[in-house]
C-alpha atoms as a PDB file:
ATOM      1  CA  UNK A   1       3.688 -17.768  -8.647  1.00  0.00           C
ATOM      2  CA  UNK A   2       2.528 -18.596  -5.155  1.00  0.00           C
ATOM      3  CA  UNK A   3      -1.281 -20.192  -5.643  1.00  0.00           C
ATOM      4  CA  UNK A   4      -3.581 -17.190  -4.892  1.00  0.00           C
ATOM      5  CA  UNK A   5      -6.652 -17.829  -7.223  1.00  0.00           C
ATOM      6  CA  UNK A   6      -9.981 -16.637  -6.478  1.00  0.00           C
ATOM      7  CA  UNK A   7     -12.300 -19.770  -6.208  1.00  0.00           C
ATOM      8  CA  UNK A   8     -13.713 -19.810  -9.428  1.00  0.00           C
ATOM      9  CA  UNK A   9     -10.477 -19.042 -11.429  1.00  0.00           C
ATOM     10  CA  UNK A  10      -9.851 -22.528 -12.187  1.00  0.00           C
ATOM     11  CA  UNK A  11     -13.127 -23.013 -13.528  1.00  0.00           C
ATOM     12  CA  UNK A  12     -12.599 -20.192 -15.456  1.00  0.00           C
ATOM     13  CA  UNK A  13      -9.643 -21.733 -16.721  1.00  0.00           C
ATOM     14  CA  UNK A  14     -11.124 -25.210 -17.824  1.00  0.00           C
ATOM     15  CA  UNK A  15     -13.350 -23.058 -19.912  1.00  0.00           C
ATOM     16  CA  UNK A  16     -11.451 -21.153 -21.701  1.00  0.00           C
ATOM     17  CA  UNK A  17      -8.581 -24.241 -21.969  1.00  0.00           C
ATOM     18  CA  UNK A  18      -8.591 -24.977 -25.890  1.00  0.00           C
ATOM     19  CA  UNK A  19      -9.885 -28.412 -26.799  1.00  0.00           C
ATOM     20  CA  UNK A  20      -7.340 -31.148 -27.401  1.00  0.00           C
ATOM     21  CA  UNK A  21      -7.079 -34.742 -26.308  1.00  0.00           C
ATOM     22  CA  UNK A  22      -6.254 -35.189 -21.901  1.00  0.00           C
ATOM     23  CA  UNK A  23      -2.618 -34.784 -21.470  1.00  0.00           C
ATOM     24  CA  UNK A  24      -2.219 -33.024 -24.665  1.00  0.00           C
ATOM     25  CA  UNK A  25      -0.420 -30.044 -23.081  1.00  0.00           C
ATOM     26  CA  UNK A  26       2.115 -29.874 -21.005  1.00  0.00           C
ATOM     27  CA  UNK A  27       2.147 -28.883 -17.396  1.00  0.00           C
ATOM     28  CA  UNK A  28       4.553 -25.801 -18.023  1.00  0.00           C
ATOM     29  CA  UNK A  29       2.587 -24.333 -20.341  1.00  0.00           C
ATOM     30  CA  UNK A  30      -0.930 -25.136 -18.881  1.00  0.00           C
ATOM     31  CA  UNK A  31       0.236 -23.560 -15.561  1.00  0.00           C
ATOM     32  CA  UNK A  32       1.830 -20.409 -17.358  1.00  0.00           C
ATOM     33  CA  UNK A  33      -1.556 -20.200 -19.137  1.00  0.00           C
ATOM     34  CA  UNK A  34      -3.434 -20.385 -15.993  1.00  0.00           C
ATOM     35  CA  UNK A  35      -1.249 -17.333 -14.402  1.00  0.00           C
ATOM     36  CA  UNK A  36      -2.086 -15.172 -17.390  1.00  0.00           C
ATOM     37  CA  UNK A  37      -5.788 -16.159 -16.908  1.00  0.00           C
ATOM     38  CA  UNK A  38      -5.395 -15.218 -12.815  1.00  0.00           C
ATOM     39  CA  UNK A  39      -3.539 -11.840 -13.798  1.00  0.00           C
ATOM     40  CA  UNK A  40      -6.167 -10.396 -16.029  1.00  0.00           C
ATOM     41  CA  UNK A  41      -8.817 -11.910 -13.654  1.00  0.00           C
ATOM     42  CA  UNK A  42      -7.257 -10.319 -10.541  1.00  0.00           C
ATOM     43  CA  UNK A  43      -5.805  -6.899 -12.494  1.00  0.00           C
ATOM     44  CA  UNK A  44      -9.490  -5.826 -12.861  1.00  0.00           C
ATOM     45  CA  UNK A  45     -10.436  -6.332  -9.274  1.00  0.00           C
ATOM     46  CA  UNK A  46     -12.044  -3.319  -7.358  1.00  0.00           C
ATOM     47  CA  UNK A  47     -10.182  -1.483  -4.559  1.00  0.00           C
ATOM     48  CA  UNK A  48     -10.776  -3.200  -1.008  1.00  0.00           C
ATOM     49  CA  UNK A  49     -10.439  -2.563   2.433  1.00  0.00           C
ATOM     50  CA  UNK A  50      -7.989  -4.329   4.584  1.00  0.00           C
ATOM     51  CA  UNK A  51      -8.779  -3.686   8.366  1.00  0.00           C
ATOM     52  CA  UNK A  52      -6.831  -4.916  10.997  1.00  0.00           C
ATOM     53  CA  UNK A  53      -9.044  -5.464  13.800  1.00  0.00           C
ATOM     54  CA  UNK A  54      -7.656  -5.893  17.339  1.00  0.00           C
ATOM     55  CA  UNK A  55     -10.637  -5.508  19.070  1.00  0.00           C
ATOM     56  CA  UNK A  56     -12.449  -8.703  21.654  1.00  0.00           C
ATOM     57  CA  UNK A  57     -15.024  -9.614  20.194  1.00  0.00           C
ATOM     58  CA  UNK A  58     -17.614 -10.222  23.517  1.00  0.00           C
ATOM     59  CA  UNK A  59     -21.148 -10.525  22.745  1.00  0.00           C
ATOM     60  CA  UNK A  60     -20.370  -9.894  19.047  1.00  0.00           C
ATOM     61  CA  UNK A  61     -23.955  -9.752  17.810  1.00  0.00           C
ATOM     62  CA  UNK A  62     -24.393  -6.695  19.838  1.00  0.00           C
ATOM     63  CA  UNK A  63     -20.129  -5.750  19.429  1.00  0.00           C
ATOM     64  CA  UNK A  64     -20.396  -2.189  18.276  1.00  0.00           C
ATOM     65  CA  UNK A  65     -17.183  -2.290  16.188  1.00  0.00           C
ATOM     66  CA  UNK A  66     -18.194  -5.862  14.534  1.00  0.00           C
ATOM     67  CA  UNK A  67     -21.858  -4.631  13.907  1.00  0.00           C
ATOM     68  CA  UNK A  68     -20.464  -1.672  11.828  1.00  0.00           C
ATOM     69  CA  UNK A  69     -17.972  -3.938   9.868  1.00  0.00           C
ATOM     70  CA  UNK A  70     -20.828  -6.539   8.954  1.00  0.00           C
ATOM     71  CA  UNK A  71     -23.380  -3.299   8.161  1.00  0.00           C
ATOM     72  CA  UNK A  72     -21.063  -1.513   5.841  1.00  0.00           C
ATOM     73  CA  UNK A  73     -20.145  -4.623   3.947  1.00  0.00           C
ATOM     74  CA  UNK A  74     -23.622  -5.651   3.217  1.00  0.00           C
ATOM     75  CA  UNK A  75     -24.130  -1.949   2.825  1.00  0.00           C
ATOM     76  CA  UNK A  76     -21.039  -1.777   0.038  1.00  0.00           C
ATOM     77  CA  UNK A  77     -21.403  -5.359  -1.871  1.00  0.00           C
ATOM     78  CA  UNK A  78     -19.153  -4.875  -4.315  1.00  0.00           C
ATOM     79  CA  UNK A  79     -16.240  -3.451  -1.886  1.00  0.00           C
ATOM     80  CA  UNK A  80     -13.933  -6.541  -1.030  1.00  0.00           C
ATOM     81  CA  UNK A  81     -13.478  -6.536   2.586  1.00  0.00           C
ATOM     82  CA  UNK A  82     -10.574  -7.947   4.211  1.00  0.00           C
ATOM     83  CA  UNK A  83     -10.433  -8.581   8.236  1.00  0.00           C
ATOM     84  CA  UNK A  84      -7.250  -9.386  10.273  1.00  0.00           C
ATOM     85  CA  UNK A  85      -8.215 -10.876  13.651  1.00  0.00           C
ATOM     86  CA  UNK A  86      -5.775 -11.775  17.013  1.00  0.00           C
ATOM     87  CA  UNK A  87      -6.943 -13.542  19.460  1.00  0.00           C
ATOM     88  CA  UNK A  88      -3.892 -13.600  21.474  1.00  0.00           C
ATOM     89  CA  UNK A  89      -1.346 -11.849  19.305  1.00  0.00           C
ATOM     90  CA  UNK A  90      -1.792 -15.168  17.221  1.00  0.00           C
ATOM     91  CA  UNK A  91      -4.423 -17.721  17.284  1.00  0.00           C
ATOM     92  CA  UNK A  92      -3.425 -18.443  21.149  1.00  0.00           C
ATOM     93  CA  UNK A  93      -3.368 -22.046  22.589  1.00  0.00           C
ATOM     94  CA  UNK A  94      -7.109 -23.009  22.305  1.00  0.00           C
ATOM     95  CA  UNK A  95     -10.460 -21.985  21.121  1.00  0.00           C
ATOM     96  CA  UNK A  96     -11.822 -18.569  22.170  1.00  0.00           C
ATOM     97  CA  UNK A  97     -15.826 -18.961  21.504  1.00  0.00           C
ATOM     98  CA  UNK A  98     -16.172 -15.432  20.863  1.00  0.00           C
ATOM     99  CA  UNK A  99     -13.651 -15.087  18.341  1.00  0.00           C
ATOM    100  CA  UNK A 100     -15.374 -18.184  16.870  1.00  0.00           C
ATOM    101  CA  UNK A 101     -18.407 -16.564  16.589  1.00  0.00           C
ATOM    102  CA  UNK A 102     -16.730 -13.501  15.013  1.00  0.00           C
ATOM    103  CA  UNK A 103     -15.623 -15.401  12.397  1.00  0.00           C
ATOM    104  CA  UNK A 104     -18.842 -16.723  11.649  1.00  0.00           C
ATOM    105  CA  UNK A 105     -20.658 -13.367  11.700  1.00  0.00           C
ATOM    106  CA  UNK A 106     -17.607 -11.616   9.931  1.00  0.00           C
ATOM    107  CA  UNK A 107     -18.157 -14.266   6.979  1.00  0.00           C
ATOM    108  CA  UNK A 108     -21.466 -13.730   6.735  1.00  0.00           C
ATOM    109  CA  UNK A 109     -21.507 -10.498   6.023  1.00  0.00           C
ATOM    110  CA  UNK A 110     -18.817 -11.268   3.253  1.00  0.00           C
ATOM    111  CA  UNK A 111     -15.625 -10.671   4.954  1.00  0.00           C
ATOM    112  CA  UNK A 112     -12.430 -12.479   4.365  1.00  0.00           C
ATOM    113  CA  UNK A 113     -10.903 -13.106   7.811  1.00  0.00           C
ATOM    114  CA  UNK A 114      -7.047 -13.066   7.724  1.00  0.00           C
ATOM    115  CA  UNK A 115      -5.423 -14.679  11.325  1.00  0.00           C
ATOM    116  CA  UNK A 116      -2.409 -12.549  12.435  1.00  0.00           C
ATOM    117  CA  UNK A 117       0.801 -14.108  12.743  1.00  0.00           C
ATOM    118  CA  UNK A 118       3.779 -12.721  13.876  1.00  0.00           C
ATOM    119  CA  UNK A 119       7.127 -13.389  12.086  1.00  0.00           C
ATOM    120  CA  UNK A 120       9.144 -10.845  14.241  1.00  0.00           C
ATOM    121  CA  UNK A 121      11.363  -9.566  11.337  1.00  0.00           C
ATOM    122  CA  UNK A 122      12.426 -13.297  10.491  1.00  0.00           C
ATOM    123  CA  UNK A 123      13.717 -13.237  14.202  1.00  0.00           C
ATOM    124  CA  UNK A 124      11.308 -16.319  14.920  1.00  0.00           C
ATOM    125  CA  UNK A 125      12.081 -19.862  13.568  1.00  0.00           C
ATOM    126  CA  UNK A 126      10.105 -20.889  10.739  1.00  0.00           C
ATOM    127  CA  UNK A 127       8.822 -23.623  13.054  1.00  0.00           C
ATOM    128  CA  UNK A 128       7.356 -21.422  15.673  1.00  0.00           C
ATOM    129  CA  UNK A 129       5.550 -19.531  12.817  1.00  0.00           C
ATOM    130  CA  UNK A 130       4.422 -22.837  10.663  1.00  0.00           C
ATOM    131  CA  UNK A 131       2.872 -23.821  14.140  1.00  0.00           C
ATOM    132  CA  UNK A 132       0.862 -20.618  14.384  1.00  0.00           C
ATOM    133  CA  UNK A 133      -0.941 -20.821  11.262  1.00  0.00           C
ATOM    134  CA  UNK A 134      -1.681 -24.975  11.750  1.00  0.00           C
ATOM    135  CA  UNK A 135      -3.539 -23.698  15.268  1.00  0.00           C
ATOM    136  CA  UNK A 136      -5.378 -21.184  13.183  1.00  0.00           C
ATOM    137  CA  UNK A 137      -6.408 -24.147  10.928  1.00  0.00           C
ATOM    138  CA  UNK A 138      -7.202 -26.158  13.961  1.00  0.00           C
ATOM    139  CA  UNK A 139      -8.667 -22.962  16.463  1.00  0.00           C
ATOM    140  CA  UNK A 140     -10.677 -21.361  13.540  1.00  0.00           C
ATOM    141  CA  UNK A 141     -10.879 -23.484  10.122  1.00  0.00           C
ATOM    142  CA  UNK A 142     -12.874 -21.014   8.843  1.00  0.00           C
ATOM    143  CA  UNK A 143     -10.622 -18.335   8.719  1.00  0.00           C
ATOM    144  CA  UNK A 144      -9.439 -17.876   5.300  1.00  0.00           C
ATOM    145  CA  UNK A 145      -6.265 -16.229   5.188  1.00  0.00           C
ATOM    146  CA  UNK A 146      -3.318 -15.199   7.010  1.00  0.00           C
ATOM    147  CA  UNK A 147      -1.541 -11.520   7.973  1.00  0.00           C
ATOM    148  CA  UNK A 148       2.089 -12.072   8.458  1.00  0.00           C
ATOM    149  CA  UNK A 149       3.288  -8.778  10.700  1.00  0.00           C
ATOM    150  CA  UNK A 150       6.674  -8.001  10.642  1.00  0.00           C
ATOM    151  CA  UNK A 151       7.944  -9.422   8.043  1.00  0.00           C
ATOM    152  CA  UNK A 152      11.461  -9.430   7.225  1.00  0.00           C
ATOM    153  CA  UNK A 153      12.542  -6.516   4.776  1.00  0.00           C
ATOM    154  CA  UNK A 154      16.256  -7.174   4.319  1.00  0.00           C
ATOM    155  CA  UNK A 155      17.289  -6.863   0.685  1.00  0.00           C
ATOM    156  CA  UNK A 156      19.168 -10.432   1.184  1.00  0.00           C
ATOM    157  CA  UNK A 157      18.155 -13.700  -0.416  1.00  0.00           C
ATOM    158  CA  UNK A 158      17.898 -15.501   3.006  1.00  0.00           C
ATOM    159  CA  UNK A 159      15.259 -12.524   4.049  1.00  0.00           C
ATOM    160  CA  UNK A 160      12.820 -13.152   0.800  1.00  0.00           C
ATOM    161  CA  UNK A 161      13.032 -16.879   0.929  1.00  0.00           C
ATOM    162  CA  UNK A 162      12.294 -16.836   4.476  1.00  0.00           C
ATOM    163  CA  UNK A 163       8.856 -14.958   3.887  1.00  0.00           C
ATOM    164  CA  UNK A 164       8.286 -16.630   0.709  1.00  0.00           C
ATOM    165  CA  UNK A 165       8.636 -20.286   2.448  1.00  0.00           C
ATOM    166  CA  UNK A 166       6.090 -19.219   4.717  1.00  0.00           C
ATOM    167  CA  UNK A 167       3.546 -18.265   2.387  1.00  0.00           C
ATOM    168  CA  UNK A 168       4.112 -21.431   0.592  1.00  0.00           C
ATOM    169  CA  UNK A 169       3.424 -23.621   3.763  1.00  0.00           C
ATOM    170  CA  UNK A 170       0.205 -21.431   4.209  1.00  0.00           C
ATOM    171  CA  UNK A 171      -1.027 -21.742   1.057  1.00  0.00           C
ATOM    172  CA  UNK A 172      -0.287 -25.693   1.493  1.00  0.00           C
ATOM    173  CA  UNK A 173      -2.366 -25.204   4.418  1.00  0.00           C
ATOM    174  CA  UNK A 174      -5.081 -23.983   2.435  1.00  0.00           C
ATOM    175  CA  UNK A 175      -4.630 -20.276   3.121  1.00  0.00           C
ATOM    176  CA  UNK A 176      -5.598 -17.604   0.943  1.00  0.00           C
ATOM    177  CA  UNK A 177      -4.111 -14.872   0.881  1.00  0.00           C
ATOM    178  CA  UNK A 178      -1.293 -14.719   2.782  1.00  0.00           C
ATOM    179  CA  UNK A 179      -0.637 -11.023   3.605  1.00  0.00           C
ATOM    180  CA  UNK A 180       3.155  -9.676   4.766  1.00  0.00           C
ATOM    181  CA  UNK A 181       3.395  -6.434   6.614  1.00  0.00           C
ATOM    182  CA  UNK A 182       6.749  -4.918   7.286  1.00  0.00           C
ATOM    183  CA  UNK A 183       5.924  -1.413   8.095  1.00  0.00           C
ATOM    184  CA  UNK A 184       8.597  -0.020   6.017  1.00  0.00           C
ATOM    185  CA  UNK A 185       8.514  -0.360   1.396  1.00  0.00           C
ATOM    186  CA  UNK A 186       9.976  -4.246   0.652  1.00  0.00           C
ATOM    187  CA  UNK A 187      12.717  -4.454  -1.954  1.00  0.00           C
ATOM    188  CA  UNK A 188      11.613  -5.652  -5.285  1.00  0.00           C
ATOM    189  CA  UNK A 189      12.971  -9.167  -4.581  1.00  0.00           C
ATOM    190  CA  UNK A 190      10.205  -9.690  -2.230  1.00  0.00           C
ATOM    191  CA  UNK A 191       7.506  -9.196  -4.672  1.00  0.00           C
ATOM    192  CA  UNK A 192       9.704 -10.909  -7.735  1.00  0.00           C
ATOM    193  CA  UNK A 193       9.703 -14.049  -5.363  1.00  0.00           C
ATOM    194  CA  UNK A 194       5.757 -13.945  -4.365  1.00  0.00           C
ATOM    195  CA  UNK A 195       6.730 -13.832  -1.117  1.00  0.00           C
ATOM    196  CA  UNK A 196       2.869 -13.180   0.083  1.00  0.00           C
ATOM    197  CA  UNK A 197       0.010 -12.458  -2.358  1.00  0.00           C
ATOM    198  CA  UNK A 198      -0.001  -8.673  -0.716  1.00  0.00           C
ATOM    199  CA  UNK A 199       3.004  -6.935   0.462  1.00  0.00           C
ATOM    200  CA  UNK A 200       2.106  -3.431   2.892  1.00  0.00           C
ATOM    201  CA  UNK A 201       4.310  -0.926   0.921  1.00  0.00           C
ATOM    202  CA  UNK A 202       3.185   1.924   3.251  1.00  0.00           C
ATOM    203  CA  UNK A 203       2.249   1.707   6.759  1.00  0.00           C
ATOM    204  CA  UNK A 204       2.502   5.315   8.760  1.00  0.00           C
ATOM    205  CA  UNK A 205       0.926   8.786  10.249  1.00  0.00           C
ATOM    206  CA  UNK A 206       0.973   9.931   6.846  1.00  0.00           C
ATOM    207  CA  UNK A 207      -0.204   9.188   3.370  1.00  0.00           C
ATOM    208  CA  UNK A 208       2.601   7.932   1.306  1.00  0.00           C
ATOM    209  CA  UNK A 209       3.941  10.259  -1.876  1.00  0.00           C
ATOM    210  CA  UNK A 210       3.306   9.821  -4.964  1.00  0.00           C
ATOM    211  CA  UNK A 211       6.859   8.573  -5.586  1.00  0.00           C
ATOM    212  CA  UNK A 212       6.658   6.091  -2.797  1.00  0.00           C
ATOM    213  CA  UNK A 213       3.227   4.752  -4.580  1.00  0.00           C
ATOM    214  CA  UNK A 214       5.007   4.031  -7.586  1.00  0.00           C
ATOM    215  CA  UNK A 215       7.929   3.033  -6.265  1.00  0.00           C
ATOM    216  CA  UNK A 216      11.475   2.854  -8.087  1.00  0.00           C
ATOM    217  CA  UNK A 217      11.690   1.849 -11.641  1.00  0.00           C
ATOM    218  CA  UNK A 218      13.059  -1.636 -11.158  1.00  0.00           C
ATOM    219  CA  UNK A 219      11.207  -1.850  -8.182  1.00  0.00           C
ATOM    220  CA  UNK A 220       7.577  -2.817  -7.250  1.00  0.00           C
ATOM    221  CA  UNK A 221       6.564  -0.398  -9.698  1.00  0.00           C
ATOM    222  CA  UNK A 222       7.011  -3.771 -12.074  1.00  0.00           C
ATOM    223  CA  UNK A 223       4.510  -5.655  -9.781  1.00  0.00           C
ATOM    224  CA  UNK A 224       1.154  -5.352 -10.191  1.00  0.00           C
ATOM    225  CA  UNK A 225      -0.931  -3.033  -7.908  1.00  0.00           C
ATOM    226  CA  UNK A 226      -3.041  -5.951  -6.420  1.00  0.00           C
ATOM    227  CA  UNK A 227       0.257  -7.490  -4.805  1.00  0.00           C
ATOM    228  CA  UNK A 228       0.097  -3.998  -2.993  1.00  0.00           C
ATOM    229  CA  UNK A 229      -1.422  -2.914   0.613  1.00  0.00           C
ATOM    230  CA  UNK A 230      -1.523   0.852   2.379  1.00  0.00           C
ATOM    231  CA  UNK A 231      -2.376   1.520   5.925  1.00  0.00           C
ATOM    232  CA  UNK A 232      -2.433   5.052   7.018  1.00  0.00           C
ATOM    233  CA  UNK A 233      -3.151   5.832  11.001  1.00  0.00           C
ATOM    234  CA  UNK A 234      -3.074   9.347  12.785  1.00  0.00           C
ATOM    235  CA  UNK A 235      -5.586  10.456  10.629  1.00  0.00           C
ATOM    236  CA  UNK A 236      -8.180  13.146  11.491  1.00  0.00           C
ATOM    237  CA  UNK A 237     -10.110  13.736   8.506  1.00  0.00           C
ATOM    238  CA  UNK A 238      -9.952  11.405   5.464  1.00  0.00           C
ATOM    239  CA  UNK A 239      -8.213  12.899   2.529  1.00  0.00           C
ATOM    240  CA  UNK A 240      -9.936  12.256  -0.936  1.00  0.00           C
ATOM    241  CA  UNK A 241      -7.543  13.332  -2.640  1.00  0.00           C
ATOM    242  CA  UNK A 242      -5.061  10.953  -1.513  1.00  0.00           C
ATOM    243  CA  UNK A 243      -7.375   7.758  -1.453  1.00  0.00           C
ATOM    244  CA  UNK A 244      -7.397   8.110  -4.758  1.00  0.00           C
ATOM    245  CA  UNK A 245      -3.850   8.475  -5.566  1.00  0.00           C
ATOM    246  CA  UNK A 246      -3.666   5.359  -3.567  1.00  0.00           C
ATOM    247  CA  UNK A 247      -6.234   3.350  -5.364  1.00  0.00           C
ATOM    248  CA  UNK A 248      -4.085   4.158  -8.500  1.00  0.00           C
ATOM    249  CA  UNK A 249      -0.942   1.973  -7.319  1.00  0.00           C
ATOM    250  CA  UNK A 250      -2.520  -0.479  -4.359  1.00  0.00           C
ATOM    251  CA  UNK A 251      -5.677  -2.595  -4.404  1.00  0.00           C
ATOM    252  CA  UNK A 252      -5.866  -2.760   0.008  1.00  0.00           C
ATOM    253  CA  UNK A 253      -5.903   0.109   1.562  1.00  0.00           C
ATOM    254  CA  UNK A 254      -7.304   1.339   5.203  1.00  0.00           C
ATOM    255  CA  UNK A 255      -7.192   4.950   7.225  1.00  0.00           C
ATOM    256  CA  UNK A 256      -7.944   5.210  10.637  1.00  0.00           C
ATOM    257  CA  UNK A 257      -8.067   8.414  12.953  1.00  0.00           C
ATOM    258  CA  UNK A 258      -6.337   6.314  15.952  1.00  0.00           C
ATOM    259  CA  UNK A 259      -2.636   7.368  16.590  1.00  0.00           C
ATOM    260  CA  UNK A 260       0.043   5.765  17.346  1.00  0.00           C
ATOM    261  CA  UNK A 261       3.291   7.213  18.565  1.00  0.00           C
ATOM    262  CA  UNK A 262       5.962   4.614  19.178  1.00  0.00           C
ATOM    263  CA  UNK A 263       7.030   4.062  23.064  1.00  0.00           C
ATOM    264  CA  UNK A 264       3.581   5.897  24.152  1.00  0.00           C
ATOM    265  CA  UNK A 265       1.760   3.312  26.169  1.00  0.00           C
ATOM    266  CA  UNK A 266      -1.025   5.605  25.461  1.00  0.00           C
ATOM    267  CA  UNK A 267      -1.253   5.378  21.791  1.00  0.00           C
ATOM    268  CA  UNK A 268       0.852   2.085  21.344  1.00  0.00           C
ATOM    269  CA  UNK A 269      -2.192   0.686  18.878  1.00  0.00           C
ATOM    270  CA  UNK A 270      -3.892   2.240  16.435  1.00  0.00           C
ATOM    271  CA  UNK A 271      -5.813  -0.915  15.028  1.00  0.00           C
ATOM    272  CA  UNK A 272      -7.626  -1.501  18.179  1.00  0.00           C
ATOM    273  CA  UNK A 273     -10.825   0.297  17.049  1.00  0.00           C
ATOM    274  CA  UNK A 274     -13.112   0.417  13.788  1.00  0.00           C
ATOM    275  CA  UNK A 275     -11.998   3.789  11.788  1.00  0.00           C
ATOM    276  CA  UNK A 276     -14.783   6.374  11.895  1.00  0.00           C
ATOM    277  CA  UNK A 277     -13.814   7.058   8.170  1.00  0.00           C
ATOM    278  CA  UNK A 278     -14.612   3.129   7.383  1.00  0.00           C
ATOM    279  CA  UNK A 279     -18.061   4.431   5.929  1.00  0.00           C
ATOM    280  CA  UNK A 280     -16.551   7.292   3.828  1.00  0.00           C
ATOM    281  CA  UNK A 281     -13.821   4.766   2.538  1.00  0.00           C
ATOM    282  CA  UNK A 282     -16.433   2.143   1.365  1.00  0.00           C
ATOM    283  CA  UNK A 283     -18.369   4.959  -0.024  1.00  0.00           C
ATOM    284  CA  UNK A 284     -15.444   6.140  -2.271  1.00  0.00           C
ATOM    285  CA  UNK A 285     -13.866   2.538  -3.135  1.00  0.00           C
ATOM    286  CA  UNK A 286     -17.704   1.936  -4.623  1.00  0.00           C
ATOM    287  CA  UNK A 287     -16.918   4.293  -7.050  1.00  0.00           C
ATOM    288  CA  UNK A 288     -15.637   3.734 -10.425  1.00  0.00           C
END
């Protein structure tokens, strides 16, 4: 599996490692050990938001969208909080003070902040995308993770290992997690090869069935719900009801009232504000 441990699983791990002389076990075994250890840690993780944020971040400690971010988070401790930020589409060619200062503030308020990166359906070389994330390391080292955007969804061998390369070099990189977002469900391949840590199974004007939730038997109904990300947009109200169907199949979810219609220059984005049912959501994900 593709190294996405909280910080403190390995601890977790020496502790509960039986006791035996160094060397005693072998590195198969200690390594399938410590996945068991990771998958019971993570399977009882709360719900969390995952909020791509496309907004400029100019004088950020007064930024209306960033205040309310930072606010609710402190406000909702114990909902993880997950923030996708793009400079330029990317990380850009150089240092953008603001966003470095968003980073800052976004972390300090207990935010993850995940740098976007195109992959343009696997239409990009590898190269061009490796590239990206090292100028996120070297832009903004103190972003933690990274949201891969169109990512390939081809049920083909090439497709998966294309993604799942990626990841690896990220995680090499010292990125965690590395997030994929295709915009349409990813074959079961994708998730059996831990091609990112979180795949976007739904991303759409409407909330996704309960069928697609589950997905197909054989599918990535037989991957565990934290490898599993919904984004709904076009959303007036905030549906109960089907946040919590959600939270039974997907551990990252986000709804936002912004619309997008496709080939609308009008409504081409609907990330490039701060949902006004962010509150609502943190409310409910605090909830047992």
């Amino acid at each position: 599996m593709a190294r996405s441990l909280s910080l403190w699983v390995p601890v977790l791990g020496a502790l509960l490692a039986p006791p035996g002389p160094a060397g005693a076990e072998d590195a198969p075994a200690a390594r399938r050990r410590q996945l068991a250890q990771e998958f019971h840690v993570r399977a009882q993780e709360r719900t969390g938001v995952l909020l791509p944020l496309y907004v400029y971040p100019g004088e950020v400690d007064e930024n209306p969208a960033y205040a309310r971010i930072m606010e609710l988070r402190r406000k909702y401790e114990t909902v993880p909080m997950w923030v996708v930020l793009s400079p330029a589409s990317g990380p850009g060619e150089r240092a953008d003070p603001n966003y470095t200062k968003a980073v800052g503030r976004l972390r300090g308020a207990g935010c993850v902040v995940l740098g976007y990166v195109t992959t343009g359906y696997a239409k990009r070389a590898r190269a061009d995308v490796q590239r990206d994330i090292d100028r996120w390391h070297a832009l903004y080292p103190r972003a933690y993770g990274v949201f891969f955007d169109e990512m390939v969804y081809e049920d083909t061998a090439a497709g998966t290992e294309y993604q799942a390369a990626l990841t690896r070099y990220a995680h090499d990189a010292g990125f965690w997690p590395a997030v994929a977002n295709p915009g349409v469900p990813a074959p079961a391949r994708y998730f059996a090869a831990d091609a990112a840590d979180v795949i976007v199974v739904h991303e759409g004007a409407a909330w996704p069935t309960a069928e697609q939730l589950r997905g197909p038997a054989g599918g990535y109904a037989d991957h565990p719900p934290f490898t599993r990300g919904v984004l709904v947009h076009s959303q007036p109200g905030l549906d109960r009801a089907a946040l919590r169907a959600v939270r039974e199949h997907a551990r990252w979810v986000y709804v936002t009232e912004a619309v997008h219609r496709p080939g609308d220059p009008k409504a081409a984005n609907a990330w490039d504000r701060v949902s006004k049912h962010l509150g609502e959501i943190c409310e409910q994900l605090s909830q047992k």
